[in-house]
N, C-alpha and C. Protein backbone atom coordinates (compact mmCIF):
# COMPACT_ATOMS: atom_id res chain seq x y z
N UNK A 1 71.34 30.39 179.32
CA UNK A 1 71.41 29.23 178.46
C UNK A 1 71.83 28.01 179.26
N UNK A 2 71.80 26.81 178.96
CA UNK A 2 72.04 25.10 179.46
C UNK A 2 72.11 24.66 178.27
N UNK A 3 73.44 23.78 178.81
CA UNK A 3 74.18 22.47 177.85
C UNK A 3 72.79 21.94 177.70
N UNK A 4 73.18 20.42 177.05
CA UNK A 4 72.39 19.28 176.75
C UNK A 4 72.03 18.61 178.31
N UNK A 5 72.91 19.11 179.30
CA UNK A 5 72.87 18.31 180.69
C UNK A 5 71.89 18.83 181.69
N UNK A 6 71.84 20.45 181.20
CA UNK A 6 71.28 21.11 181.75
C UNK A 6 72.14 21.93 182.70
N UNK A 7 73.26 22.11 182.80
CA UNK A 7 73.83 22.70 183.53
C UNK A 7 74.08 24.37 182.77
N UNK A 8 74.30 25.36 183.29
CA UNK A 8 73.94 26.86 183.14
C UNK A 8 75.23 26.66 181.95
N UNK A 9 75.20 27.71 180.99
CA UNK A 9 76.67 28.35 180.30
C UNK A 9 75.76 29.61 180.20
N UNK A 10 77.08 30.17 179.62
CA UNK A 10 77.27 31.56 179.23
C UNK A 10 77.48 32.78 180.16
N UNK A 11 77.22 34.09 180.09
CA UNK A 11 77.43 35.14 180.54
C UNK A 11 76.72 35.42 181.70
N UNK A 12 75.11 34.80 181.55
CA UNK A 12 74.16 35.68 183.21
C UNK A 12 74.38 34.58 183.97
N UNK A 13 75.58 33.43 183.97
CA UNK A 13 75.64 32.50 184.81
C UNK A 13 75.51 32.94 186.47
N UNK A 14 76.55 33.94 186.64
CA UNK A 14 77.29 34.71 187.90
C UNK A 14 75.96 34.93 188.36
N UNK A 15 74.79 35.87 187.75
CA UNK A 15 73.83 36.35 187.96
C UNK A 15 73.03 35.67 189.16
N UNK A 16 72.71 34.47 188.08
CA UNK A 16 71.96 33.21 188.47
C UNK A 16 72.84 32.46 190.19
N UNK A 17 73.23 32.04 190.09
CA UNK A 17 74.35 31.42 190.86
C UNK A 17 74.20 32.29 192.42
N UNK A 18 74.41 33.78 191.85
CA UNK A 18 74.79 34.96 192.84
C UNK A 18 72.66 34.64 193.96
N UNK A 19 71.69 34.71 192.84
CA UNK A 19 71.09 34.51 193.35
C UNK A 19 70.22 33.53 193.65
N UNK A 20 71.07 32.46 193.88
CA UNK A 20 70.62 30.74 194.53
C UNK A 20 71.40 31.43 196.12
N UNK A 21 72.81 31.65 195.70
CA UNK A 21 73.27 32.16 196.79
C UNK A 21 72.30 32.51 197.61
N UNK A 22 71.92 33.75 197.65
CA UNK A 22 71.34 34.70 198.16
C UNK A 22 70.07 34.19 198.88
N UNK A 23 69.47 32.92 197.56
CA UNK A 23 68.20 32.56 198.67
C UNK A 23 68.44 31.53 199.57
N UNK A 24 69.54 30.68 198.95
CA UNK A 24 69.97 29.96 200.44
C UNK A 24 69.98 30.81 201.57
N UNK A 25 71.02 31.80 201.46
CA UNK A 25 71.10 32.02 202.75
C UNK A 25 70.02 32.86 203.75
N UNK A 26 68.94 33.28 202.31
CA UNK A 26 67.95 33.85 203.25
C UNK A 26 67.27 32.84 203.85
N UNK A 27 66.99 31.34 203.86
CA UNK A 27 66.08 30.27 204.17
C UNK A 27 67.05 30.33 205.71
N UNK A 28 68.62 29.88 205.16
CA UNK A 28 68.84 29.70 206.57
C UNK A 28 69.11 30.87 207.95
N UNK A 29 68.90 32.30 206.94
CA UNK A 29 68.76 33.23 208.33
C UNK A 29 67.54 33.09 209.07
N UNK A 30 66.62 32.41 207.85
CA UNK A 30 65.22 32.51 208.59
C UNK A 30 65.08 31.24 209.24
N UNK A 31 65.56 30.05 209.23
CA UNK A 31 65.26 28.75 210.14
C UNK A 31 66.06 28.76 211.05
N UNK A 32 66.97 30.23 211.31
CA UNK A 32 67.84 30.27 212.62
C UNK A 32 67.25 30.88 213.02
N UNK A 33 66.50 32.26 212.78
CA UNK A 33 65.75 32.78 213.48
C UNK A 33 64.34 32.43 214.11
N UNK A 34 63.42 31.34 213.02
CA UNK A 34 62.24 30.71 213.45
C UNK A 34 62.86 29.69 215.43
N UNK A 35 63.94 29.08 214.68
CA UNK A 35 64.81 28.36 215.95
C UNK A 35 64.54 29.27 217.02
N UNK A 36 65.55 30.09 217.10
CA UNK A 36 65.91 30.97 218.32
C UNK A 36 64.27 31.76 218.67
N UNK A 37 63.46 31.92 218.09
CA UNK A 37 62.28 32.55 218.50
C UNK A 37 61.15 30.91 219.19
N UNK A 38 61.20 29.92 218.44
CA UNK A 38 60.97 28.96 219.22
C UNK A 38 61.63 28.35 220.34
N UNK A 39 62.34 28.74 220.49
CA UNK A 39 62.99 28.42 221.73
C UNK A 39 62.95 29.19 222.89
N UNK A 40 62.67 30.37 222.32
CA UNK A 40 62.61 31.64 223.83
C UNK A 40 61.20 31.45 224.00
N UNK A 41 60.29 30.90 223.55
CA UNK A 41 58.83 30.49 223.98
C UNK A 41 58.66 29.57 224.63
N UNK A 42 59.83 28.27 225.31
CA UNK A 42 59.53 26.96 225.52
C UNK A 42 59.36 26.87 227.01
N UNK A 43 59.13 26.59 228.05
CA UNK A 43 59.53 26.40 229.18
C UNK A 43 60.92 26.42 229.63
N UNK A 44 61.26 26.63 230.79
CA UNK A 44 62.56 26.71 231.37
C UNK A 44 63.23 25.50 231.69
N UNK A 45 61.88 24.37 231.76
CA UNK A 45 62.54 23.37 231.65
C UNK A 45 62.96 22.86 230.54
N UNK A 46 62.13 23.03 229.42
CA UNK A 46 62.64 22.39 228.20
C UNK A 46 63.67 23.00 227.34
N UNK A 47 64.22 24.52 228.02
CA UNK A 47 65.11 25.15 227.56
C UNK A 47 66.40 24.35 227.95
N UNK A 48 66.39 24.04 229.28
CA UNK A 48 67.41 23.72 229.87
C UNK A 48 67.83 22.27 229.40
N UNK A 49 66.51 21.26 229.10
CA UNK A 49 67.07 20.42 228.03
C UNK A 49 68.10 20.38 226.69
N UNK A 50 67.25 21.53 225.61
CA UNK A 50 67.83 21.48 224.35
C UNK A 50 69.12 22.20 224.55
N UNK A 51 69.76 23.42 225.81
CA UNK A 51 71.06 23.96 225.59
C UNK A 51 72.04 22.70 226.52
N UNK A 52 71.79 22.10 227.84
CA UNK A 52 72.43 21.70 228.72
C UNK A 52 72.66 20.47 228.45
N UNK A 53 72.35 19.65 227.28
CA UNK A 53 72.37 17.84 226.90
C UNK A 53 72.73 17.95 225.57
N UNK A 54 73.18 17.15 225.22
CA UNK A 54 73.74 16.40 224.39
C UNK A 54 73.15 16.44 222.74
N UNK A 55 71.54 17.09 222.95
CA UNK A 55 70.26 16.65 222.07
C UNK A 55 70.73 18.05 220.99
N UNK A 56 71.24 19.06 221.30
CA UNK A 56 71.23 20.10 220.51
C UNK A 56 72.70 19.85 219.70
N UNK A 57 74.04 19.15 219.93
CA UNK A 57 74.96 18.62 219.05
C UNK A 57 74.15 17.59 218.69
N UNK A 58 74.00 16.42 218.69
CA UNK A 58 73.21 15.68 217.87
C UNK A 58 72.31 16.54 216.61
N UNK A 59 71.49 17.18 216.83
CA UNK A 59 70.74 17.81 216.07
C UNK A 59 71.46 18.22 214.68
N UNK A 60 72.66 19.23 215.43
CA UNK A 60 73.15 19.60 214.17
C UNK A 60 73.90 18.79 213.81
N UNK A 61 74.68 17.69 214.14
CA UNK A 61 75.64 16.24 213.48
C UNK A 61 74.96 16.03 212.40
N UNK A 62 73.31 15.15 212.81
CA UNK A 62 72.21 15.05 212.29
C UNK A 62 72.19 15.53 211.09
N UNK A 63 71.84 16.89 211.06
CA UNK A 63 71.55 18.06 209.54
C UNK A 63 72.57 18.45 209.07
N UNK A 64 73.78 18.34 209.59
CA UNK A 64 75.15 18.69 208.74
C UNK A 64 75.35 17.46 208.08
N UNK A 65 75.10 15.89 208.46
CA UNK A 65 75.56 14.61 207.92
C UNK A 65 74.23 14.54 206.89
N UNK A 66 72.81 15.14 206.93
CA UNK A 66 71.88 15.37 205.51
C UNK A 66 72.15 15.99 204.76
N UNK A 67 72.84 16.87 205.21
CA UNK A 67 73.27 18.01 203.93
C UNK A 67 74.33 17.55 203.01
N UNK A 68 75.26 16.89 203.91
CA UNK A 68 76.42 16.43 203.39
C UNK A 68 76.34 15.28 202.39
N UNK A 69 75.36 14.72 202.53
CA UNK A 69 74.62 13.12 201.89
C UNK A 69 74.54 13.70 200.30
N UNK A 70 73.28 14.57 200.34
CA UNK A 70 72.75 15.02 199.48
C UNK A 70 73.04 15.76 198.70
N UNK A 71 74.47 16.77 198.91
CA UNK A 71 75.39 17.67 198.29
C UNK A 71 76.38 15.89 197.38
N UNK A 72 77.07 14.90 197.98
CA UNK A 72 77.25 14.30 197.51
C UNK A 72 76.60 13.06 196.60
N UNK A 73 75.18 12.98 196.82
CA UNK A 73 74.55 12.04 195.86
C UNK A 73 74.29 13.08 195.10
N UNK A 74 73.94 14.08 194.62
CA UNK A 74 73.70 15.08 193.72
C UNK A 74 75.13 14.95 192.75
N UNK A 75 76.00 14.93 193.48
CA UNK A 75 77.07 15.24 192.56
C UNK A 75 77.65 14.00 191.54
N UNK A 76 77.44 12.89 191.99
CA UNK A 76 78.04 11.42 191.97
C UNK A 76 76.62 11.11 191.00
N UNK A 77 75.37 11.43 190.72
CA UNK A 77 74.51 11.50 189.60
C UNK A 77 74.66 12.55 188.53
N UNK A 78 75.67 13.46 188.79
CA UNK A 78 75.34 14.38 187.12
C UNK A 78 76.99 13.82 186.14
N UNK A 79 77.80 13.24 186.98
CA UNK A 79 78.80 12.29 186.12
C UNK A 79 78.44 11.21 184.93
């Protein structure tokens, strides 16, 4: 069931919830693993780029500061 807002009530909430869980984290076992399998394919030089510089913290600053955006404009619109 959902309020008027749309947000879940009742009893199979856990259910539901348990499996958003679940597919998050299957997306991100799999875009760590697509990662790490694209990367053992690259050249030795361009390996030595993305681990030995600066470009692979950036990256994740990057997608941790999108995630972080969007977890908070999501939230600051259902008020």
């Amino acid at each position: 069931m959902a309020d008027d807002a749309g947000a879940p009530t009742g009893a199979g909430d856990g259910e539901v919830a348990g499996r958003r869980v679940l597919a998050v984290a299957g997306v991100a076992v799999a875009l760590v693993l697509g990662a790490a399998i694209l990367t053992s394919v690259l050249p030795a030089d361009l390996q030595r780029v993305i681990f030995h510089t600066p470009l692979l913290i950036g990256i994740l600053l990057g997608g941790t500061a999108l995630v972080l955006w969007r977890v908070a404009a999501r939230r600051s619109t259902d008020t």
